[in-house]
PDB file of N, CA and C in Angstrom:
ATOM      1  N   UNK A   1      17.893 -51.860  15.719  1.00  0.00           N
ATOM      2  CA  UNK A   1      18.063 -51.623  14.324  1.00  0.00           C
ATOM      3  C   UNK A   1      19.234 -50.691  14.087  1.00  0.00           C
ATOM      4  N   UNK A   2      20.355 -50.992  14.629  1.00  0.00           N
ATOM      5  CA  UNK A   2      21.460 -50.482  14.184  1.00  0.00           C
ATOM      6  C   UNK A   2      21.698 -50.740  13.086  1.00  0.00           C
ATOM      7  N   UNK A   3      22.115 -51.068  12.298  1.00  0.00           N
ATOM      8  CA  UNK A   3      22.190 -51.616  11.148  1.00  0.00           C
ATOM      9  C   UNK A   3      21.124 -50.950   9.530  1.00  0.00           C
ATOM     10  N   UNK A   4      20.188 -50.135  10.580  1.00  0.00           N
ATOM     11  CA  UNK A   4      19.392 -49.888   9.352  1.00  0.00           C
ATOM     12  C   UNK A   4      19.821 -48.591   8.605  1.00  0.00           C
ATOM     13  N   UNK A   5      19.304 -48.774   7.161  1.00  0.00           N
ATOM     14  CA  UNK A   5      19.368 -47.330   6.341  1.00  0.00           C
ATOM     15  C   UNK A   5      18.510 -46.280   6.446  1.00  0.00           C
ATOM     16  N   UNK A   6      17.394 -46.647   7.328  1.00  0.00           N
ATOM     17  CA  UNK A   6      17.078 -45.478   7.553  1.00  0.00           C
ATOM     18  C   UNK A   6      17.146 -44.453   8.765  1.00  0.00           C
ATOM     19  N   UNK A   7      18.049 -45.186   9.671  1.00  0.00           N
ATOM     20  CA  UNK A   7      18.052 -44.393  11.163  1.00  0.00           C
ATOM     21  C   UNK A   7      19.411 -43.174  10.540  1.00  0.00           C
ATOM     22  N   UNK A   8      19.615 -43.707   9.291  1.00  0.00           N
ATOM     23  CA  UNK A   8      21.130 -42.863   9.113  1.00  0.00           C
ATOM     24  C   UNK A   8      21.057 -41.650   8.473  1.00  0.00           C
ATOM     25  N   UNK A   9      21.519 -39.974   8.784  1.00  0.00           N
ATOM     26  CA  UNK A   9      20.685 -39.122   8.687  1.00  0.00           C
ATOM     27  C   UNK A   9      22.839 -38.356   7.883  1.00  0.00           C
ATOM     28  N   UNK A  10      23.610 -39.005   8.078  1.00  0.00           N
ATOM     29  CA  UNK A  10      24.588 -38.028   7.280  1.00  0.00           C
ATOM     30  C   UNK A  10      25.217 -38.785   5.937  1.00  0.00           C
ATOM     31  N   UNK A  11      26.091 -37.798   4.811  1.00  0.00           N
ATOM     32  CA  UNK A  11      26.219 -38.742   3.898  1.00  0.00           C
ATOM     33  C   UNK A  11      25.328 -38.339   2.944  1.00  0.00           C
ATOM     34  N   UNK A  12      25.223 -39.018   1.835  1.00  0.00           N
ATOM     35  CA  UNK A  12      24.852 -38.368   0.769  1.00  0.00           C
ATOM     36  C   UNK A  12      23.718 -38.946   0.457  1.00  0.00           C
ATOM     37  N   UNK A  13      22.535 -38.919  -0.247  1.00  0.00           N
ATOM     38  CA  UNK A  13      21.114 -39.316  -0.129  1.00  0.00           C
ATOM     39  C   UNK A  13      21.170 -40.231  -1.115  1.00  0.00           C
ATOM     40  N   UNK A  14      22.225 -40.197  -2.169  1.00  0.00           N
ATOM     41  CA  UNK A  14      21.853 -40.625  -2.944  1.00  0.00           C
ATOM     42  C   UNK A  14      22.049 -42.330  -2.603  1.00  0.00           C
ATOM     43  N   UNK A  15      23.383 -42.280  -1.462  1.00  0.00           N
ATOM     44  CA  UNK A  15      23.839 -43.881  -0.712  1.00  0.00           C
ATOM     45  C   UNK A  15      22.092 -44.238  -0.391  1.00  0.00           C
ATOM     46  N   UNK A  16      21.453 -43.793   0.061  1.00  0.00           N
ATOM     47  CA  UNK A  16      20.149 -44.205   0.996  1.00  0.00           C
ATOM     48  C   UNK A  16      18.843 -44.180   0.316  1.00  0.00           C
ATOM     49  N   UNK A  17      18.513 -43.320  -0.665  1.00  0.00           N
ATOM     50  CA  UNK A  17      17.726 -43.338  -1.067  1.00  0.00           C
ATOM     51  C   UNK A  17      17.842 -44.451  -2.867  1.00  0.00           C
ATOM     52  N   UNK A  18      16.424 -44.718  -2.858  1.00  0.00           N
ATOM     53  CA  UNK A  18      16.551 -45.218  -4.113  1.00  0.00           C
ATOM     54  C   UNK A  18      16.631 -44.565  -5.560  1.00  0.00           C
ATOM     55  N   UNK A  19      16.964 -45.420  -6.669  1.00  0.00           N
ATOM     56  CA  UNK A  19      17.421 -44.344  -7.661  1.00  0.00           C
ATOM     57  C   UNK A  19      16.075 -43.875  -8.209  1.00  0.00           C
ATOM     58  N   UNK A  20      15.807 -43.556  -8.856  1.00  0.00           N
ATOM     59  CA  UNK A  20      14.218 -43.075  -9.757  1.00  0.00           C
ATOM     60  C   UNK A  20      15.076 -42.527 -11.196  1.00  0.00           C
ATOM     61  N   UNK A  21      15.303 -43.741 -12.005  1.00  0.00           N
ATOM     62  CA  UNK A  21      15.878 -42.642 -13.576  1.00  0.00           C
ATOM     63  C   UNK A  21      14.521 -41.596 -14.164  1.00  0.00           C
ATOM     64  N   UNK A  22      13.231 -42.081 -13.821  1.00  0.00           N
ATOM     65  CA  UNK A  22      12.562 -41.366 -14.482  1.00  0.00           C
ATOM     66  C   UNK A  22      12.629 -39.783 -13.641  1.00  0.00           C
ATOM     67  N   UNK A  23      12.382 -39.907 -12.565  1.00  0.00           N
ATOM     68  CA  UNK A  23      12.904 -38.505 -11.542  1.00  0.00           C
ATOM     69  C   UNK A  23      13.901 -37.567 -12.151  1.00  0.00           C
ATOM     70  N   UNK A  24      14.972 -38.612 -12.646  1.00  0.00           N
ATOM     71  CA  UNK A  24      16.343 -38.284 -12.190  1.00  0.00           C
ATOM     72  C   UNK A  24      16.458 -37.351 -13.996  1.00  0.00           C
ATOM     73  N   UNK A  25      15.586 -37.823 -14.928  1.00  0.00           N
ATOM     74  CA  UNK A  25      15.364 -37.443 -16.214  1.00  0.00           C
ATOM     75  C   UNK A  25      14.512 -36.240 -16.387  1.00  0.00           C
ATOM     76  N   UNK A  26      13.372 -36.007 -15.418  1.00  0.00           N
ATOM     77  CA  UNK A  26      12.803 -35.003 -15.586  1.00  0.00           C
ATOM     78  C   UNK A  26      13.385 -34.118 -14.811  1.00  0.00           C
ATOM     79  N   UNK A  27      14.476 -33.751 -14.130  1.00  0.00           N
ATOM     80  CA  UNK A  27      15.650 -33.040 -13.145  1.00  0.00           C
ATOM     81  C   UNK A  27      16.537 -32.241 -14.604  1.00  0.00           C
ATOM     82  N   UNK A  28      16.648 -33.146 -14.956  1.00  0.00           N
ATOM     83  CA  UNK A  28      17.785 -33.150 -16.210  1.00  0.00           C
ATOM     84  C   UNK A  28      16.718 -32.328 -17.377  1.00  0.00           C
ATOM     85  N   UNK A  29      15.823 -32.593 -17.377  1.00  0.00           N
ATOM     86  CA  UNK A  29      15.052 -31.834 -18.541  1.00  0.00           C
ATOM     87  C   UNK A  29      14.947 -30.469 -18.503  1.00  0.00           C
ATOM     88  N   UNK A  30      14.104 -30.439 -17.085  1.00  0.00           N
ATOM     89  CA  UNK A  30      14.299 -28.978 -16.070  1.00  0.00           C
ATOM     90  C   UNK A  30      15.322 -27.849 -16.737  1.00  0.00           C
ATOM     91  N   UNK A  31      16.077 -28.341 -15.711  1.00  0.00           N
ATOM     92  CA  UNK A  31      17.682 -27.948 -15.823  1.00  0.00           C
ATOM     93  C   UNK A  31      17.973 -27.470 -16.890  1.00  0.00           C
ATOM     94  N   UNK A  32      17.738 -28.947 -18.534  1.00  0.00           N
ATOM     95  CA  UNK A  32      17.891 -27.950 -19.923  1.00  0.00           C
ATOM     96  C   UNK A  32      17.274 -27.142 -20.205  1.00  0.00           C
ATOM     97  N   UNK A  33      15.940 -27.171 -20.193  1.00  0.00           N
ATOM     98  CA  UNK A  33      14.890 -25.732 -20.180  1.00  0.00           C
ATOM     99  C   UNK A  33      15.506 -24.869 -19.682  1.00  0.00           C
ATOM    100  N   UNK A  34      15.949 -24.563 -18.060  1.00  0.00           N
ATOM    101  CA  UNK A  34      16.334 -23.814 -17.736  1.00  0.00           C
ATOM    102  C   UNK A  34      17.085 -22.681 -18.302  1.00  0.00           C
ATOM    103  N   UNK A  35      17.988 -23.585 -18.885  1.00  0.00           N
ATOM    104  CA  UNK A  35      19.320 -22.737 -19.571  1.00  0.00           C
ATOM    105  C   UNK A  35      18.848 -22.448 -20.289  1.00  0.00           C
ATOM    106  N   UNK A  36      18.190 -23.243 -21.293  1.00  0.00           N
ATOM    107  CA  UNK A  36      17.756 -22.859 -23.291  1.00  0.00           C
ATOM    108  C   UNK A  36      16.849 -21.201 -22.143  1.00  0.00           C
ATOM    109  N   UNK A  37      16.003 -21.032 -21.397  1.00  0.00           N
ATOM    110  CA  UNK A  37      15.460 -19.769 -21.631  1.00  0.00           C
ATOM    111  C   UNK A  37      16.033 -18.994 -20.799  1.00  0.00           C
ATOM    112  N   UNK A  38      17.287 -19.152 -20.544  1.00  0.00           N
ATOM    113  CA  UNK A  38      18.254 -17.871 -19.696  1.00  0.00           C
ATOM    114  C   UNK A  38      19.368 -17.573 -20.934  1.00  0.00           C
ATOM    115  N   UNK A  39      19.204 -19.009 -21.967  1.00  0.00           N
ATOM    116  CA  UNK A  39      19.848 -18.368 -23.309  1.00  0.00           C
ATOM    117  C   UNK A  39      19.039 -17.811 -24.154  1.00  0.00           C
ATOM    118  N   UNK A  40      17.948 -17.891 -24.316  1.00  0.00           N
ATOM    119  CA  UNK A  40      16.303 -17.437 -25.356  1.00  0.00           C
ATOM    120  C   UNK A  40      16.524 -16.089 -24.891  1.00  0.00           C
ATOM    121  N   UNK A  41      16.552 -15.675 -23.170  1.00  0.00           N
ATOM    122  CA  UNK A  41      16.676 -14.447 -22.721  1.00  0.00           C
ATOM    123  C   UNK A  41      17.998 -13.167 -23.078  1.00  0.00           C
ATOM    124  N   UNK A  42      18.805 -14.048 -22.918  1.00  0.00           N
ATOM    125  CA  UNK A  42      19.943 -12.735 -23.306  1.00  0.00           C
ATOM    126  C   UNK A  42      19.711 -13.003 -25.105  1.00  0.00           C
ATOM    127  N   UNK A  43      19.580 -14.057 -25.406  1.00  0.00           N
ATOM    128  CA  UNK A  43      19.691 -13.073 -27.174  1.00  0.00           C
ATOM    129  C   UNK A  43      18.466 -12.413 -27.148  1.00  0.00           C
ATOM    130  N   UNK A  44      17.087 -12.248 -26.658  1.00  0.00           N
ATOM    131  CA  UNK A  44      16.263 -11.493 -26.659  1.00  0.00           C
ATOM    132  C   UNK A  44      16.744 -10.266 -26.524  1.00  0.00           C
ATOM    133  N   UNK A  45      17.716 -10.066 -25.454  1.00  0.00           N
ATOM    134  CA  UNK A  45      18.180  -8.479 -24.687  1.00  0.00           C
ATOM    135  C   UNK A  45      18.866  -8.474 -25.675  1.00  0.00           C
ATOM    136  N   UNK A  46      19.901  -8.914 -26.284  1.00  0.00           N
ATOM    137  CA  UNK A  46      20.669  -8.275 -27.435  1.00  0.00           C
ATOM    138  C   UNK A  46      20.162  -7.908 -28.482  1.00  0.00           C
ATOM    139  N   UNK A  47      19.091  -8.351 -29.008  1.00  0.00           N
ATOM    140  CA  UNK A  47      18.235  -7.876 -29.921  1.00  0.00           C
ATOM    141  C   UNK A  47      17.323  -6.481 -29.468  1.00  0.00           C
ATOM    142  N   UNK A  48      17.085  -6.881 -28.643  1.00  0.00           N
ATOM    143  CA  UNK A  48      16.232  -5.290 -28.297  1.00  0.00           C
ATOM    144  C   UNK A  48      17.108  -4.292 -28.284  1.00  0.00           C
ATOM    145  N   UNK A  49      18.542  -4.606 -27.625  1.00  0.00           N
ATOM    146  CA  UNK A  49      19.600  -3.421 -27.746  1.00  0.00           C
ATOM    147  C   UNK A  49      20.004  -2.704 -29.361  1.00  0.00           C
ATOM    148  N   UNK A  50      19.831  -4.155 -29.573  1.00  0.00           N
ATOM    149  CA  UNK A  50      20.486  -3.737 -31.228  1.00  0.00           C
ATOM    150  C   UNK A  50      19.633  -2.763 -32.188  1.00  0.00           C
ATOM    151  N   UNK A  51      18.324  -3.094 -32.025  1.00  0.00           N
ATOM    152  CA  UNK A  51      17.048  -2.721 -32.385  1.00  0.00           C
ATOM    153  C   UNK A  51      16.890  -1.041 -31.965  1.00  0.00           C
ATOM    154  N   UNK A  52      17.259  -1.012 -30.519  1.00  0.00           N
ATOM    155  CA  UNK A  52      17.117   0.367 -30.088  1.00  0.00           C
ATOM    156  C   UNK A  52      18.516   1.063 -30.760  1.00  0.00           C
ATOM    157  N   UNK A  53      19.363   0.260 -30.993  1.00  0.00           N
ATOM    158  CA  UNK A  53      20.947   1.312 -31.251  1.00  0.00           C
ATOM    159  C   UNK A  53      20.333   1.621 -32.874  1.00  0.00           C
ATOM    160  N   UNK A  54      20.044   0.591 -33.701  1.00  0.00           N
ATOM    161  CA  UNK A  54      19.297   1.355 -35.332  1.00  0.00           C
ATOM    162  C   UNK A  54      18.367   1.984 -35.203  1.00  0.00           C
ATOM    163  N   UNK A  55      17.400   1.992 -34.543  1.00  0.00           N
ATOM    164  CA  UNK A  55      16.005   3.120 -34.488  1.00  0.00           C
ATOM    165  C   UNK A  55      16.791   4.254 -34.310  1.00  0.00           C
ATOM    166  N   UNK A  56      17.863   4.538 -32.948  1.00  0.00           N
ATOM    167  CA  UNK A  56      18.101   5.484 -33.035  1.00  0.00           C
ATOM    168  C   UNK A  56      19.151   6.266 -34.054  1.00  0.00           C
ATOM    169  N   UNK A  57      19.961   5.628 -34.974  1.00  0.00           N
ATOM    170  CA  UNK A  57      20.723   5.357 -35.985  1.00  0.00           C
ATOM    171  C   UNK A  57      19.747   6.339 -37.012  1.00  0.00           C
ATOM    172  N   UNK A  58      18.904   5.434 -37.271  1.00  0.00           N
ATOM    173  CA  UNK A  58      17.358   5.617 -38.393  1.00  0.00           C
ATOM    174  C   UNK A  58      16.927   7.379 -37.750  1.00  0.00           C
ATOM    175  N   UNK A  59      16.676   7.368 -36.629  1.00  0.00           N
ATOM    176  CA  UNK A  59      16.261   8.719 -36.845  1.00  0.00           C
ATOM    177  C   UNK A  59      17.387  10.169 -36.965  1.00  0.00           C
ATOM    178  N   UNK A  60      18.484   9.845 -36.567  1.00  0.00           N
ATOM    179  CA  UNK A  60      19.563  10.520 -36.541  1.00  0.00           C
ATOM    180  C   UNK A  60      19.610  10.676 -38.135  1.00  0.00           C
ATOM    181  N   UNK A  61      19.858   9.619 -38.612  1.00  0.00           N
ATOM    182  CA  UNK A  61      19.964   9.751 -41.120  1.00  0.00           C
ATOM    183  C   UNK A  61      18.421  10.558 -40.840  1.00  0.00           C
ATOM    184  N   UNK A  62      16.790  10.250 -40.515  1.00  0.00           N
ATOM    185  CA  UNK A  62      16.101  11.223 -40.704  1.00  0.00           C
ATOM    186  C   UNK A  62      16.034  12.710 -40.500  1.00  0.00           C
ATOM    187  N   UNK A  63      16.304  12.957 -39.182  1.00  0.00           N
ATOM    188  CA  UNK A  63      16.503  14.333 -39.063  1.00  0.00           C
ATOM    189  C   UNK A  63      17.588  14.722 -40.068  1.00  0.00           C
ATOM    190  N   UNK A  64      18.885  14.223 -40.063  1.00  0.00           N
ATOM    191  CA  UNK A  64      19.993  14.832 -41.063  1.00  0.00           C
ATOM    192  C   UNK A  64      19.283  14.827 -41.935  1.00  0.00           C
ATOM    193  N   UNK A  65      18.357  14.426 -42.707  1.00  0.00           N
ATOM    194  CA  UNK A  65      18.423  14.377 -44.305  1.00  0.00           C
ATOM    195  C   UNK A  65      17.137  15.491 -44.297  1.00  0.00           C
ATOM    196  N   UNK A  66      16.621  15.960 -43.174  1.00  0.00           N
ATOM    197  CA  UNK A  66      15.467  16.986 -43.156  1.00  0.00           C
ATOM    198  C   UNK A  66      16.162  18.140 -42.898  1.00  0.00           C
ATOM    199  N   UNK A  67      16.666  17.998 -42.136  1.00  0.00           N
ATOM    200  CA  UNK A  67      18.164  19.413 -41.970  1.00  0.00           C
ATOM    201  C   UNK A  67      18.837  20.156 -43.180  1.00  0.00           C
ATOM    202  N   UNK A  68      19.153  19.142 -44.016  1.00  0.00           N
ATOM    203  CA  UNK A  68      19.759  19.103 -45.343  1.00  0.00           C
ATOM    204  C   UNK A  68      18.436  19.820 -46.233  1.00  0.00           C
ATOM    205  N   UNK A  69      17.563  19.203 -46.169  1.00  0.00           N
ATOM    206  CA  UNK A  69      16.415  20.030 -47.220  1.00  0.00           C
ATOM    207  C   UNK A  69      16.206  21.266 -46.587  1.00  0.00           C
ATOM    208  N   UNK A  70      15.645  21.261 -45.653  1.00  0.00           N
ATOM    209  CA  UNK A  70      15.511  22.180 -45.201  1.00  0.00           C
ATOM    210  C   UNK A  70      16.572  23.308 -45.231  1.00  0.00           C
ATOM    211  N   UNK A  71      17.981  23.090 -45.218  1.00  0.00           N
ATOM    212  CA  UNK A  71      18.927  24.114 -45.283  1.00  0.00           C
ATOM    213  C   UNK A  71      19.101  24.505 -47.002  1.00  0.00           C
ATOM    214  N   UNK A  72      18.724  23.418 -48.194  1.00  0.00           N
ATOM    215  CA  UNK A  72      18.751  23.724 -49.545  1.00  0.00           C
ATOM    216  C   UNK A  72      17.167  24.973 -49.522  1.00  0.00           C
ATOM    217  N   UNK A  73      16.610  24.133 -49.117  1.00  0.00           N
ATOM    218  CA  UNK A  73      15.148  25.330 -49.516  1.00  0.00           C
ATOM    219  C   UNK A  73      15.286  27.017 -48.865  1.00  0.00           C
ATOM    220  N   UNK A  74      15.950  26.804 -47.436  1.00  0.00           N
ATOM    221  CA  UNK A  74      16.252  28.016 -47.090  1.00  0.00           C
ATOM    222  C   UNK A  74      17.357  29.173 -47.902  1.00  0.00           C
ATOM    223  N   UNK A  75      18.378  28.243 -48.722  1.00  0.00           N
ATOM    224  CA  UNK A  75      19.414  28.973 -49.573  1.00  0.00           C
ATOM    225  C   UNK A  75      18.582  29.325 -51.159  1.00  0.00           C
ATOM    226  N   UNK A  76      17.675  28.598 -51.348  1.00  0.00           N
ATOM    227  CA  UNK A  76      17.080  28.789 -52.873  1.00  0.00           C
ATOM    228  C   UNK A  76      15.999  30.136 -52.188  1.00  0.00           C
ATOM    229  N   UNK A  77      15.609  30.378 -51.082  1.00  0.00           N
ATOM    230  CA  UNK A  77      14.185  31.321 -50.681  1.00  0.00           C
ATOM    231  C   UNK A  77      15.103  32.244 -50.441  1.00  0.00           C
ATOM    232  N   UNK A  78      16.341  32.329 -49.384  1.00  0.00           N
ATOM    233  CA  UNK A  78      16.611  34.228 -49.594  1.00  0.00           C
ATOM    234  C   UNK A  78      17.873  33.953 -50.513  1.00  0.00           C
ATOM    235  N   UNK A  79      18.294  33.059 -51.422  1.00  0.00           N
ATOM    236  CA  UNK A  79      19.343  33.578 -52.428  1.00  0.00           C
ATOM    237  C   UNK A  79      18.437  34.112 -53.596  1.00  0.00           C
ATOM    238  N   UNK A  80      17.408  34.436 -53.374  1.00  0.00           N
ATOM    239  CA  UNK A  80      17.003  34.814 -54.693  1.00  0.00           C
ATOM    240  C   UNK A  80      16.836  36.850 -54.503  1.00  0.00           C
ATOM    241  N   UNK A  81      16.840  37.186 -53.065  1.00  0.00           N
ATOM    242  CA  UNK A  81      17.106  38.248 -53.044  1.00  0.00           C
ATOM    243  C   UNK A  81      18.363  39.303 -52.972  1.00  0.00           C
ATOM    244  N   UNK A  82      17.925  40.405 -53.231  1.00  0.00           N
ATOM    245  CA  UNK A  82      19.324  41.353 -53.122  1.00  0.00           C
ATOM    246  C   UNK A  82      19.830  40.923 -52.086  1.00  0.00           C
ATOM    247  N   UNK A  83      21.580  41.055 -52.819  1.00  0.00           N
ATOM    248  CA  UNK A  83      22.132  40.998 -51.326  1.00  0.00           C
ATOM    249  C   UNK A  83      22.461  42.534 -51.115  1.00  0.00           C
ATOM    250  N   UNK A  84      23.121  42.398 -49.356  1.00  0.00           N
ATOM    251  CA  UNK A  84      22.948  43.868 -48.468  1.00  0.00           C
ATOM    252  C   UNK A  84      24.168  44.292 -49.190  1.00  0.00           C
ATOM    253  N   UNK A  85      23.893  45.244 -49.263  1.00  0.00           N
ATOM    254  CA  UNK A  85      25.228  46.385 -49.643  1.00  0.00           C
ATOM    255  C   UNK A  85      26.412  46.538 -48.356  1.00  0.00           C
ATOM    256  N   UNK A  86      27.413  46.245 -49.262  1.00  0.00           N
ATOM    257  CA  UNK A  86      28.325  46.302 -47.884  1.00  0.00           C
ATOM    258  C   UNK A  86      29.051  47.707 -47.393  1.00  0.00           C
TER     259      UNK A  86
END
């Protein structure tokens, strides 16, 4: 059996083996999944980044704007007393 296709072991599988489109379709489906959730994944990470860069945004305007009261209430509590004699 010289001659046969299956004693032959180099070369590409696809010469030797038979085709299967339905195989060859769920390979291909795979594959798109694949990507769609290694792309689902990084816009996930960019969103969480983005998310963490405004939270921290958001509390930076909170504290400032408590800083700010807090520095008006402190000027209205001792501007109402004598000032020191110089």
């Amino acid at each position: 059996m010289r001659g046969s296709l299956r004693g032959r072991t180099s070369g590409s599988r696809f010469l030797y083996e038979p085709f299967d489109p339905a195989q060859a379709r769920v390979e291909t489906l795979e594959r798109v999944l694949d990507e769609r959730w290694a792309a689902l994944e990084k816009a996930l990470t960019q969103m969480e980044n983005g998310v963490e860069r405004m939270e921290r945004r958001l509390w930076l305007v909170v504290f400032g704007v408590a800083g700010a009261l807090s520095a008006q209430i402190a000027a209205k509590l001792f501007g109402g007393l004598a000032p020191l004699p110089h």
